[in-house]
N, C-alpha and C. Protein backbone atom coordinates (compact mmCIF):
# COMPACT_ATOMS: atom_id res chain seq x y z
N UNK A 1 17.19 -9.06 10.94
CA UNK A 1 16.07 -8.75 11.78
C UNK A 1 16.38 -9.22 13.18
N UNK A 2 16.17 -8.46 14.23
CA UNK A 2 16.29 -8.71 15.67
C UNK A 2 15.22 -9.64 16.29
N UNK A 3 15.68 -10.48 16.89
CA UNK A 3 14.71 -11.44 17.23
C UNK A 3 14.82 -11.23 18.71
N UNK A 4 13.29 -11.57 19.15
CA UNK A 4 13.09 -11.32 20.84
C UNK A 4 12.41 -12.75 21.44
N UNK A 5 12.89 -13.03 22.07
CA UNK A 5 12.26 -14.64 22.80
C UNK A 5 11.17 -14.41 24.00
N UNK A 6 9.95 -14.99 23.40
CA UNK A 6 8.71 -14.54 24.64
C UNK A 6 8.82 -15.81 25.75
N UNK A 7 8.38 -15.62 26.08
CA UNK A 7 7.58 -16.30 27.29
C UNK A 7 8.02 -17.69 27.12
N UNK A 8 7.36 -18.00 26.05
CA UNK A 8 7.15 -19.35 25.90
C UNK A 8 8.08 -20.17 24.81
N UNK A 9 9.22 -19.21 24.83
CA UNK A 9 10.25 -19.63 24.50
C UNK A 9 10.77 -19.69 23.10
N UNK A 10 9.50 -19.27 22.39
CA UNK A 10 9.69 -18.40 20.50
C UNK A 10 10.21 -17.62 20.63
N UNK A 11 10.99 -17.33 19.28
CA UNK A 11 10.90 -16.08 18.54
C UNK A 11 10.14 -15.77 18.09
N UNK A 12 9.84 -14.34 18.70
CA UNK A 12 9.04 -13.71 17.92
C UNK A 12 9.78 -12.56 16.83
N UNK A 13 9.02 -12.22 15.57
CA UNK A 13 9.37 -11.82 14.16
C UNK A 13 10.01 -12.57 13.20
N UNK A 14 9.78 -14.16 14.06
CA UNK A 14 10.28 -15.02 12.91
C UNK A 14 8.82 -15.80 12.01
N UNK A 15 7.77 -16.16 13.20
CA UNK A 15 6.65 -17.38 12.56
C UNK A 15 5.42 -15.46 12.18
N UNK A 16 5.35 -16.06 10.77
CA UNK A 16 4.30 -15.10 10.38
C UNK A 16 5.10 -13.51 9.89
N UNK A 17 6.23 -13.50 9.71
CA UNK A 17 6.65 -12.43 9.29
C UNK A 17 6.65 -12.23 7.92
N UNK A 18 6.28 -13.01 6.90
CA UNK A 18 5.46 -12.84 5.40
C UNK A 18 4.10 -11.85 5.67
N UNK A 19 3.68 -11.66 6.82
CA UNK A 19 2.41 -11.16 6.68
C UNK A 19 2.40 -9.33 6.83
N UNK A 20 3.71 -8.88 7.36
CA UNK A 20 4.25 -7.83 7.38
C UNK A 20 3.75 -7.37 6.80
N UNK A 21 3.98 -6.90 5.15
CA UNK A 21 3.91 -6.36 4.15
C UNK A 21 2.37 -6.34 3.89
N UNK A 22 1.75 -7.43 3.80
CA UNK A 22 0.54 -7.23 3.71
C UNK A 22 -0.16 -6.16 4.64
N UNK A 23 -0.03 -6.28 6.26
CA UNK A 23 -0.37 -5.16 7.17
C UNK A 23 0.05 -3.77 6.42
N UNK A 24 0.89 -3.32 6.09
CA UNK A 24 1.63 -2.46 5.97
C UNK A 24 0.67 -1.53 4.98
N UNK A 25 0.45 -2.68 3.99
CA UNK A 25 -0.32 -2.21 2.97
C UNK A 25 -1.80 -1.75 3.24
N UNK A 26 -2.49 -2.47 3.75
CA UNK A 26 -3.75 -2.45 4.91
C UNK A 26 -3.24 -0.95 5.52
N UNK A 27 -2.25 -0.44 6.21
CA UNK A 27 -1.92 0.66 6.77
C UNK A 27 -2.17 1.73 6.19
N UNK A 28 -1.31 1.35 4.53
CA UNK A 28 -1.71 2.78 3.51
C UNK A 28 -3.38 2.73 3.02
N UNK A 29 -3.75 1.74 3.02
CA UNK A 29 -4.82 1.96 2.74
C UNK A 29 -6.10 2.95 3.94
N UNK A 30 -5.60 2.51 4.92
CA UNK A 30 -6.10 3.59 5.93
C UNK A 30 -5.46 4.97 5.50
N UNK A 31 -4.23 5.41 5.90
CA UNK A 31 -3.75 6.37 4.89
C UNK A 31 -4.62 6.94 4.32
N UNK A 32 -4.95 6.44 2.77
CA UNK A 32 -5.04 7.14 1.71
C UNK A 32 -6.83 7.37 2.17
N UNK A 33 -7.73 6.59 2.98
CA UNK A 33 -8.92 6.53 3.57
C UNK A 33 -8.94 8.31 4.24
N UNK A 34 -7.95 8.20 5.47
CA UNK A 34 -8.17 9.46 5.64
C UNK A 34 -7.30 10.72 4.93
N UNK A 35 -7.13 10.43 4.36
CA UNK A 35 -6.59 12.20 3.05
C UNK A 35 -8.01 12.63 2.46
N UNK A 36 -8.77 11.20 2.22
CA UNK A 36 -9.94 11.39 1.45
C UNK A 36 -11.19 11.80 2.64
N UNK A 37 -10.64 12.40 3.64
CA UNK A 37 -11.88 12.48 4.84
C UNK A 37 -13.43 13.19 4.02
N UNK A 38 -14.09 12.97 4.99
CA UNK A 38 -15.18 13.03 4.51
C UNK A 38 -15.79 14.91 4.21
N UNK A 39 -14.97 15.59 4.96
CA UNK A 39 -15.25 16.88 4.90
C UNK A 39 -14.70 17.82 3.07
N UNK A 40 -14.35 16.57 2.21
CA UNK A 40 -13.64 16.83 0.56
C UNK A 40 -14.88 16.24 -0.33
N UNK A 41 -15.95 15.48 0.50
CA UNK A 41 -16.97 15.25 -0.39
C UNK A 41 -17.89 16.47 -1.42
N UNK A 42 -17.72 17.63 -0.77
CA UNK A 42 -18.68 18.46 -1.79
C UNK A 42 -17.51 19.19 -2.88
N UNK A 43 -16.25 19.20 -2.38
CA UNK A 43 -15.30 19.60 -3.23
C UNK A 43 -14.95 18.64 -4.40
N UNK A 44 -15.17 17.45 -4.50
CA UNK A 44 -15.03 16.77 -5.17
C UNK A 44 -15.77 15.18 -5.36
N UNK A 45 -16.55 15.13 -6.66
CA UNK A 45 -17.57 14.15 -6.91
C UNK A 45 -16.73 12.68 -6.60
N UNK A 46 -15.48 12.56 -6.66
CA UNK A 46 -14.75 11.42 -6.75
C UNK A 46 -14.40 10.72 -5.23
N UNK A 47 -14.47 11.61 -4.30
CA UNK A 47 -13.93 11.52 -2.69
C UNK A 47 -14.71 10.08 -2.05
N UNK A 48 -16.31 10.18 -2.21
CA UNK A 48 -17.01 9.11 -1.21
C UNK A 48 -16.34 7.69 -2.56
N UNK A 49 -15.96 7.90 -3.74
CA UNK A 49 -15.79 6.45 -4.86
C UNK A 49 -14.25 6.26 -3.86
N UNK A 50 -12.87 7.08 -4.13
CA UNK A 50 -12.17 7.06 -3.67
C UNK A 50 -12.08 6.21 -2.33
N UNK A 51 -12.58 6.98 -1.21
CA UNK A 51 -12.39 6.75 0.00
C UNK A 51 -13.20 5.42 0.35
N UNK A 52 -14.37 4.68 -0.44
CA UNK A 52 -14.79 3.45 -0.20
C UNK A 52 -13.81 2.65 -0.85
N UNK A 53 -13.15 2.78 -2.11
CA UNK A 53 -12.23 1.90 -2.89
C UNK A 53 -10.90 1.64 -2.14
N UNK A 54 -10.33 2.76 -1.29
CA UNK A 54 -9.52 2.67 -0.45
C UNK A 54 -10.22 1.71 0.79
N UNK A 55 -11.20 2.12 1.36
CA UNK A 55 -11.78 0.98 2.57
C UNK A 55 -11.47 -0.46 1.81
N UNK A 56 -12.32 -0.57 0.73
CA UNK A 56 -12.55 -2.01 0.55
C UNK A 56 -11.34 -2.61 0.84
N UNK A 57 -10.32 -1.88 -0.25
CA UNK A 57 -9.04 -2.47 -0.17
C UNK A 57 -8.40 -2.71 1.13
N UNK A 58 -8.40 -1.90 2.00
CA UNK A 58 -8.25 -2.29 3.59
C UNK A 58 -8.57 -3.38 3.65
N UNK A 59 -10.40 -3.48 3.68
CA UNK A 59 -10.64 -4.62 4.65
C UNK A 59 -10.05 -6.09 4.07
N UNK A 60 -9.57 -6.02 2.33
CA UNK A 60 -9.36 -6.82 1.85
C UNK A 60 -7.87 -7.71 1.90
N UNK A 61 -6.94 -6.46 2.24
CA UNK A 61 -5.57 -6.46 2.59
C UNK A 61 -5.34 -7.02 4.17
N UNK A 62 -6.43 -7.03 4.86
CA UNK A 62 -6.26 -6.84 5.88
C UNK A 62 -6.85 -8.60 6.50
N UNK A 63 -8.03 -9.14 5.72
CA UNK A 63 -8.00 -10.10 5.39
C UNK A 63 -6.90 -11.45 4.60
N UNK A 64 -6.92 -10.92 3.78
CA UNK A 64 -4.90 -11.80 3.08
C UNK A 64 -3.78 -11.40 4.58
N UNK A 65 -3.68 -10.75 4.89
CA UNK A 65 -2.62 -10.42 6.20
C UNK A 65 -2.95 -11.81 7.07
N UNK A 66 -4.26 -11.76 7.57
CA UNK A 66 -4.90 -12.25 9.06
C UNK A 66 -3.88 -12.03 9.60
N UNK A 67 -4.14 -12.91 11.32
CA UNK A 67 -3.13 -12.31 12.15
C UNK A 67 -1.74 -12.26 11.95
N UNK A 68 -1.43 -11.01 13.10
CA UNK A 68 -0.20 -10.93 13.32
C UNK A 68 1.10 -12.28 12.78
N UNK A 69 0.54 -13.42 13.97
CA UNK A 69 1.52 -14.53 13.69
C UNK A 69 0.93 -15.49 12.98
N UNK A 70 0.39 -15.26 12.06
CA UNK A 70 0.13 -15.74 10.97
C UNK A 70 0.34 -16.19 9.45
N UNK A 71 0.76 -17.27 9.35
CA UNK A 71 1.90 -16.98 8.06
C UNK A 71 1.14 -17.50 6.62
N UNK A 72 0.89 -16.57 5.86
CA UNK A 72 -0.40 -16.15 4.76
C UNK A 72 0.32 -17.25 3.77
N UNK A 73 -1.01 -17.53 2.76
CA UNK A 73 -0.26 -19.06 1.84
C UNK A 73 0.13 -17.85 0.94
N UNK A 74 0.95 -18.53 -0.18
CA UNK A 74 1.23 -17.85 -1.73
C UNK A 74 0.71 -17.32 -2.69
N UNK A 75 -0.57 -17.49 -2.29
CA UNK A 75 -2.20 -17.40 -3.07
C UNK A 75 -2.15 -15.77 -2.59
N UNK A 76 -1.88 -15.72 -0.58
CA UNK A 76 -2.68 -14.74 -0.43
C UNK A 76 -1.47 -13.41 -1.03
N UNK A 77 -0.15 -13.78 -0.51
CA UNK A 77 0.68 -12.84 -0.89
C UNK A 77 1.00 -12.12 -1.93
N UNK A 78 0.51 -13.00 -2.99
CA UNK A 78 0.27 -12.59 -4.82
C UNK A 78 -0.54 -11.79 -5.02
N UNK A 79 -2.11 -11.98 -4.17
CA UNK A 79 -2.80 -11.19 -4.02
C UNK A 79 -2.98 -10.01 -3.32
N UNK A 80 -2.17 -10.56 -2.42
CA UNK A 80 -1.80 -8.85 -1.43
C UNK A 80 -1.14 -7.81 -2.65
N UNK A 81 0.20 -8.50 -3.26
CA UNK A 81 0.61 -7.63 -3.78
C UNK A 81 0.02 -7.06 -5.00
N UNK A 82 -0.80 -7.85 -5.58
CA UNK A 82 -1.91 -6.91 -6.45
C UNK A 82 -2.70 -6.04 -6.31
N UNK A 83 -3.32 -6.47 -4.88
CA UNK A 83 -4.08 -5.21 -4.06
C UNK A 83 -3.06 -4.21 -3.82
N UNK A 84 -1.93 -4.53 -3.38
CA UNK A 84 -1.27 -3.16 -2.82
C UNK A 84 -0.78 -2.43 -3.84
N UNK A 85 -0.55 -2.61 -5.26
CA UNK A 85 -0.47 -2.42 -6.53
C UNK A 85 -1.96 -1.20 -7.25
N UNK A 86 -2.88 -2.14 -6.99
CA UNK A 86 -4.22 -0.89 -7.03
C UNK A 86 -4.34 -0.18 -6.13
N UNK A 87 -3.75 0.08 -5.32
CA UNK A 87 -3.83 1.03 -3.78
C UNK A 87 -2.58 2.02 -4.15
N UNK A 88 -1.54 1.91 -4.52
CA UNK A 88 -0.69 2.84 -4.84
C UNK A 88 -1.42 3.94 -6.18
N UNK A 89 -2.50 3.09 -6.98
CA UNK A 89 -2.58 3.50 -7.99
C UNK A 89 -3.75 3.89 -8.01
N UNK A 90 -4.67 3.69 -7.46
CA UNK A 90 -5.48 4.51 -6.95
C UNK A 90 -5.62 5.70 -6.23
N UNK A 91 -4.29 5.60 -5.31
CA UNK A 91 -3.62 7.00 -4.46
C UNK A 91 -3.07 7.55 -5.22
N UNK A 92 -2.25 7.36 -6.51
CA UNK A 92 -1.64 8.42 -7.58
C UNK A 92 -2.72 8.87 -8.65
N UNK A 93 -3.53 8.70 -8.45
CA UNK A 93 -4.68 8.76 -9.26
C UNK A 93 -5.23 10.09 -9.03
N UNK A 94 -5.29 9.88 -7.11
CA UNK A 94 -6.20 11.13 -7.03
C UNK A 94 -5.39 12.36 -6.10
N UNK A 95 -4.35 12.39 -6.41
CA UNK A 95 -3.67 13.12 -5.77
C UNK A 95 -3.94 14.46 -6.40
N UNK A 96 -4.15 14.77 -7.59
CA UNK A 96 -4.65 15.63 -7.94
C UNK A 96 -5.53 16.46 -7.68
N UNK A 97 -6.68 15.65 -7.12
CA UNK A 97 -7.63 16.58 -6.84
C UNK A 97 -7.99 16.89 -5.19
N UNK A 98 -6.21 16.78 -4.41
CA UNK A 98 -6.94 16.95 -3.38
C UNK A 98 -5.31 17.89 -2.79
N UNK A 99 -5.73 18.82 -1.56
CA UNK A 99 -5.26 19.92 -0.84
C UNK A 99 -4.17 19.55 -0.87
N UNK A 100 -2.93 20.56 -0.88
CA UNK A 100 -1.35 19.71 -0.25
C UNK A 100 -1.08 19.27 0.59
N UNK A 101 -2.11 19.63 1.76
CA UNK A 101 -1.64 18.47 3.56
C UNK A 101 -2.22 16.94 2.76
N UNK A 102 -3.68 17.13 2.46
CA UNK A 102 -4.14 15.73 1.96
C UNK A 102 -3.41 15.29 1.57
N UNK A 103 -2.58 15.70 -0.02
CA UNK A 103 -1.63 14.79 -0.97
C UNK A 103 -0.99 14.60 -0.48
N UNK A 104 0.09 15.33 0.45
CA UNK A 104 0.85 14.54 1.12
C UNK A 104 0.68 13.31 1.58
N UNK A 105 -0.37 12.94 2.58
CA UNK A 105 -0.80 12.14 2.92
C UNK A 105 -0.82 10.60 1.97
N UNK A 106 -1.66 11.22 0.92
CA UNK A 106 -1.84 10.21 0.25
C UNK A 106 -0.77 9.62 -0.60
N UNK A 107 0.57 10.59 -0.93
CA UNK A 107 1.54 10.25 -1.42
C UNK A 107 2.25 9.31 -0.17
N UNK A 108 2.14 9.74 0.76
CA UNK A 108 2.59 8.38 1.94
C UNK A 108 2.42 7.38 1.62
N UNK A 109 1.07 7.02 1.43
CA UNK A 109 0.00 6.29 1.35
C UNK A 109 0.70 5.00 0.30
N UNK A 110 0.70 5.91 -0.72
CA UNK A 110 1.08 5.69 -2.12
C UNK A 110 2.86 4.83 -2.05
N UNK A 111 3.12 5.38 -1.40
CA UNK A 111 4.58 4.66 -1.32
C UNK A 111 4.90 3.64 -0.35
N UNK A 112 4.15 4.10 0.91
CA UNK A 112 4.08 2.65 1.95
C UNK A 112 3.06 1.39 1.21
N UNK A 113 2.08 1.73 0.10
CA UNK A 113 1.66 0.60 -0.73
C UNK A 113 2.92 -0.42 -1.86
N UNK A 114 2.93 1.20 -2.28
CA UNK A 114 4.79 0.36 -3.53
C UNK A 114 5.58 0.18 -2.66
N UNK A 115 6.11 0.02 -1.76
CA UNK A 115 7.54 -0.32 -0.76
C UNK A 115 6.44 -1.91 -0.43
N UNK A 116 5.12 -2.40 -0.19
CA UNK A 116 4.73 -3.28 0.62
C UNK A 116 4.30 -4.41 -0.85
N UNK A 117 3.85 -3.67 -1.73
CA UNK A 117 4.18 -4.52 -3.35
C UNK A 117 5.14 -5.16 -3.71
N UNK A 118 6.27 -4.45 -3.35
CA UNK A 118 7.73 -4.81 -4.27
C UNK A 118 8.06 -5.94 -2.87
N UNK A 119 7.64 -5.35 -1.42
CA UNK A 119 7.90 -6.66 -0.64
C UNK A 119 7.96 -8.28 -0.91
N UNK A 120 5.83 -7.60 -1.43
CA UNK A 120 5.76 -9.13 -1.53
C UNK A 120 6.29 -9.61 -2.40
N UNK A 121 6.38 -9.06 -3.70
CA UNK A 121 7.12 -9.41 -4.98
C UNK A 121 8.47 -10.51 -4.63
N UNK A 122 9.36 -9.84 -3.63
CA UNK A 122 10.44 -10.28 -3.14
C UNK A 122 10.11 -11.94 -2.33
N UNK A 123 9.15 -11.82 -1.87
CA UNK A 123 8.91 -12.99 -0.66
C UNK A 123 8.27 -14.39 -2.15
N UNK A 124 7.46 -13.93 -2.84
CA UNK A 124 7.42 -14.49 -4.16
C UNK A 124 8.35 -15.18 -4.78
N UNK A 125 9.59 -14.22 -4.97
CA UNK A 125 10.43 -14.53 -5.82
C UNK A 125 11.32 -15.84 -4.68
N UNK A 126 11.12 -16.12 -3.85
CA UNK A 126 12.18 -16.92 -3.05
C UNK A 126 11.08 -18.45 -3.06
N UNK A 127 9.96 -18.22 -3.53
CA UNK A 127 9.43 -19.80 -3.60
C UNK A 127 10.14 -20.38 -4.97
N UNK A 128 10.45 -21.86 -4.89
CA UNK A 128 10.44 -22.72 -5.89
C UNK A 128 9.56 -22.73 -6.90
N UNK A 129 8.65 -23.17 -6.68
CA UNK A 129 7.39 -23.39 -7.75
C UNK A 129 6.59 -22.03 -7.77
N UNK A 130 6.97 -21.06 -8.62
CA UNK A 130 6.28 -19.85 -8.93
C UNK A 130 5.71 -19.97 -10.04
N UNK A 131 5.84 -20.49 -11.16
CA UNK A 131 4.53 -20.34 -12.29
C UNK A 131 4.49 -18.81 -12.57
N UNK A 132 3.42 -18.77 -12.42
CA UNK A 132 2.82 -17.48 -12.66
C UNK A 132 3.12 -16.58 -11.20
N UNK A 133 2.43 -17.13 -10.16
CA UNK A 133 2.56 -16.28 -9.17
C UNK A 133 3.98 -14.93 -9.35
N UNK A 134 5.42 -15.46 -9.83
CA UNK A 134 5.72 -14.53 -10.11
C UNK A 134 5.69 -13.71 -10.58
N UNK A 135 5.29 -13.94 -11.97
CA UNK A 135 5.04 -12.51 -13.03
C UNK A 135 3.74 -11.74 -12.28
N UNK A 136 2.85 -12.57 -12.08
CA UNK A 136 1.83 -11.56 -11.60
C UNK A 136 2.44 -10.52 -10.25
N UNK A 137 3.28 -10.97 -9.13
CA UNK A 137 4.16 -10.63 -8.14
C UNK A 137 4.87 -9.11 -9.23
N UNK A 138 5.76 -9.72 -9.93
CA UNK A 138 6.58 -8.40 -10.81
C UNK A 138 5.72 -7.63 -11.62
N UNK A 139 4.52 -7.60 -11.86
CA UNK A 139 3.40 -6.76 -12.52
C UNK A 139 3.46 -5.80 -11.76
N UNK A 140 2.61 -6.56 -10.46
CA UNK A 140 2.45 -5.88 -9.03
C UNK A 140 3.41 -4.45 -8.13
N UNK A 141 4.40 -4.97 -8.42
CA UNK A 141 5.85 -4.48 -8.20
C UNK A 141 6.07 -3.39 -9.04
N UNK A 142 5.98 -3.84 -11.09
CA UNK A 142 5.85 -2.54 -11.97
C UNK A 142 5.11 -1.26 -11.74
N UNK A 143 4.16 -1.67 -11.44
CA UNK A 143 2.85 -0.92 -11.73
C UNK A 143 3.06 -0.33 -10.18
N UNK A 144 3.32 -0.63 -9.18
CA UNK A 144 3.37 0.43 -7.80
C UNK A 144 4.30 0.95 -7.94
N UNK A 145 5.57 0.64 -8.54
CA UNK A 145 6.71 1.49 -8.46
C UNK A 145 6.39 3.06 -9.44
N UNK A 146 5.44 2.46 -10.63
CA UNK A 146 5.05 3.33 -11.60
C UNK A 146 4.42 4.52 -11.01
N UNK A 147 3.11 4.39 -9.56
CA UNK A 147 2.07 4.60 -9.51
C UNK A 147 3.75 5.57 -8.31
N UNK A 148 4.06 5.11 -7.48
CA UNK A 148 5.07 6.16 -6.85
C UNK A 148 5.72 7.09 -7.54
N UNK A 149 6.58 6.91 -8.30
CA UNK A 149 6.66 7.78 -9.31
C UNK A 149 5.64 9.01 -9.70
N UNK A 150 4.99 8.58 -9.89
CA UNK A 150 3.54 9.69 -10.75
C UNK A 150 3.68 10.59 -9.33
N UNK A 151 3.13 9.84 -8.00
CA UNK A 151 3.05 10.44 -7.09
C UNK A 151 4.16 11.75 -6.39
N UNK A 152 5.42 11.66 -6.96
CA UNK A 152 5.98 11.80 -6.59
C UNK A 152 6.01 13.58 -7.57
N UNK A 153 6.10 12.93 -9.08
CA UNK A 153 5.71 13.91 -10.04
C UNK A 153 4.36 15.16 -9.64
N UNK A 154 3.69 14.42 -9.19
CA UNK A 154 2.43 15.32 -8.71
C UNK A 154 2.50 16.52 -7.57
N UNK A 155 3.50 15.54 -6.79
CA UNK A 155 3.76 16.50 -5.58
C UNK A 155 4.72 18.06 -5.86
N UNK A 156 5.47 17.26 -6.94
CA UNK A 156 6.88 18.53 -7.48
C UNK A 156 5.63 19.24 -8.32
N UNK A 157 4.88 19.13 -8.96
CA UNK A 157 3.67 19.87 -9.79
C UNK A 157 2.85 20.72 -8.97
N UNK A 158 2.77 20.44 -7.87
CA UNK A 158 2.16 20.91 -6.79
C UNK A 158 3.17 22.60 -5.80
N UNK A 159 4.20 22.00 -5.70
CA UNK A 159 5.31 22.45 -5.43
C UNK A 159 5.51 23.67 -6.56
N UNK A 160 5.70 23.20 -7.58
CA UNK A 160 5.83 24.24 -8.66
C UNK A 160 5.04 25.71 -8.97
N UNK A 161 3.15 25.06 -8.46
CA UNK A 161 2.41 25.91 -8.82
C UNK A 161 2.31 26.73 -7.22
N UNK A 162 2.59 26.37 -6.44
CA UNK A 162 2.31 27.00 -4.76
C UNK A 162 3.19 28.20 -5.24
N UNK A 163 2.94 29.65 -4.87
CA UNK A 163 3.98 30.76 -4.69
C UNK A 163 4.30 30.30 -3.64
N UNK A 164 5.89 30.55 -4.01
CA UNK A 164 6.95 30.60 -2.58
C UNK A 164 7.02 31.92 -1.61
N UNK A 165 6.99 32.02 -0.84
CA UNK A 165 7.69 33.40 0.15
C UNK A 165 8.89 33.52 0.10
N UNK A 166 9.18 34.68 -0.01
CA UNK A 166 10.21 35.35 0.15
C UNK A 166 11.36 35.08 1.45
């Protein structure tokens, strides 16, 4: 990682760079917020459950992050990556029932969550005293990599049924 020296004589992207991943995740969760815009509510009963379950998770991800240079305890990062774990899987969930610009979207969504899971998983695995925090970390990690996957399946399903042009 490239490091840049401010002002005051830090590096910066060194103090608080555990919190990365958490943002990131907070990001897809905006993401997958707007695939679910509000103009898919009469097309589908699931959109306003969706698109609040995606908010919450924001504001919740986004909370475990706090700031920028902020460097989140072990508590929060376990928990990030569980949240970002139901956010992938919640976005492979509903990819189904929504347009191919949307799914796209939400397959973004869906993978900038599992790429920010398996992060934290990683930042986990480098503490000493993990206990549990790890396995719950590699759950986290299973289950988004799973939830990409699906996503990924959905999109080629999608792909499959579109007629092509000539």
């Amino acid at each position: 990682m490239r490091t840049v020296t401010t002002t005051g004589g830090e590096e910066a992207g060194k103090q608080g760079s555990e919190a990365a991943p958490l943002h990131a995740a907070a990001l897809a969760a905006g993401l997958l917020t707007e695939a679910w815009s509000a103009g898919l509510e009469a097309s589908s009963p699931r959109a306003g459950v969706t698109r609040d379950l995606a908010l919450d998770l924001r504001v919740d991800l986004e909370v475990l992050a706090g700031r920028h240079d902020n460097t989140p305890s072990m508590d929060a990062i376990v928990e990030g990556a569980l949240r970002a774990a139901d956010l992938a899987n919640l976005g492979a969930a509903s990819l189904p029932d929504l347009p191919e610009t949307d799914a796209r979207r939400a397959a973004a969504a869906v993978h900038l969550a599992a790429g920010a899971a398996r992060s934290l998983c990683a930042l986990v695995g480098s503490v000493e005293h993990k206990g549990y925090a790890l396995k719950d970390a590699r759950s986290a990690a299973w289950r988004a990599g799973l939830a990409a996957r699906q996503a990924d399946e959905a999109l080629e399903d999608m792909r499959d049924t579109v007629p092509r042009k000539a």
